[in-house]
Protein backbone atom coordinates (compact mmCIF):
# COMPACT_ATOMS: atom_id res chain seq x y z
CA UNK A 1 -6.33 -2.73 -10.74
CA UNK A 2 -8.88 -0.32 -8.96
CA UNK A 3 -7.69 3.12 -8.17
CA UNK A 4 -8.32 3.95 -4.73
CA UNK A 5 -7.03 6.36 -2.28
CA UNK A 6 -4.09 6.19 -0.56
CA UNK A 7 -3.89 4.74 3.45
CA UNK A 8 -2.38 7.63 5.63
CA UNK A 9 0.09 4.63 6.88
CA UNK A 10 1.11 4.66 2.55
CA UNK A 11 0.84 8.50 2.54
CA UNK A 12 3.78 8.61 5.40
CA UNK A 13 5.51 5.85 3.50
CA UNK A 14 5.79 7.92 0.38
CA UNK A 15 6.81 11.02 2.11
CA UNK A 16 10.05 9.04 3.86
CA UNK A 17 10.72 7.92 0.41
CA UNK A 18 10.66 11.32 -1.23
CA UNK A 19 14.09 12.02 0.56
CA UNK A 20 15.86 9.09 -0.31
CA UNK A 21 18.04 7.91 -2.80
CA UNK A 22 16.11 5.63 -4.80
CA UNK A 23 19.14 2.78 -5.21
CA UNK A 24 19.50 3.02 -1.42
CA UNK A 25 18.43 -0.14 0.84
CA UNK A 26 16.14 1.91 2.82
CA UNK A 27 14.17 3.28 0.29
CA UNK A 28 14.00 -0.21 -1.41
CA UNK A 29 12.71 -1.35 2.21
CA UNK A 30 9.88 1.02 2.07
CA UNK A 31 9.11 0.60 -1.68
CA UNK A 32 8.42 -3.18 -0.44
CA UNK A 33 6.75 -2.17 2.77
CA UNK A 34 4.12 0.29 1.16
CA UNK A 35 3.61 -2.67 -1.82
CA UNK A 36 3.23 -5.55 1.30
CA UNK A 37 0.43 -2.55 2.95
CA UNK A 38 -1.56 -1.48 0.15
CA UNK A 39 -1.83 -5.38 -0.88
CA UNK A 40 -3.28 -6.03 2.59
CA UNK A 41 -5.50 -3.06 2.37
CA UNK A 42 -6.82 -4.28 -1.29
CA UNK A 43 -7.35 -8.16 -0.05
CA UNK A 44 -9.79 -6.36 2.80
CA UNK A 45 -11.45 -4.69 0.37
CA UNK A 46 -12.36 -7.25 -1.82
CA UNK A 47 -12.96 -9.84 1.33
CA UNK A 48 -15.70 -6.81 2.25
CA UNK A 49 -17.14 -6.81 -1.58
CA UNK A 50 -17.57 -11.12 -1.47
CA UNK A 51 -18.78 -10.76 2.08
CA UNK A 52 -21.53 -7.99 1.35
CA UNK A 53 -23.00 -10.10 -2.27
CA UNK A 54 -23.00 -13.23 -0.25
CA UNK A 55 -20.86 -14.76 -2.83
């Protein structure tokens, strides 16, 4: 997959997740919800790259 840089909405994610236990239900939460966000940010990208060939 592409690398691209991270949303501010992951960024804050990731920093909530830094002081969590990793086997805890919240932090599992937020591992999903960052996956669920940078999955929606990654379909609008490539929705943007058909959309500007004309594909």
């Amino acid at each position: 997959m592409d690398e691209r840089p991270k949303s501010k909405g992951e960024a804050v994610i990731e920093q909530i997740m830094d002081d969590l236990d990793p086997t805890s239900d919240r932090y599992q939460v937020l591992a999903t919800a960052k996956s669920f966000k940078s999955s929606w940010v990654a379909l609008g990208e490539k929705l943007l790259e058909v959309k500007r060939s004309g594909r």
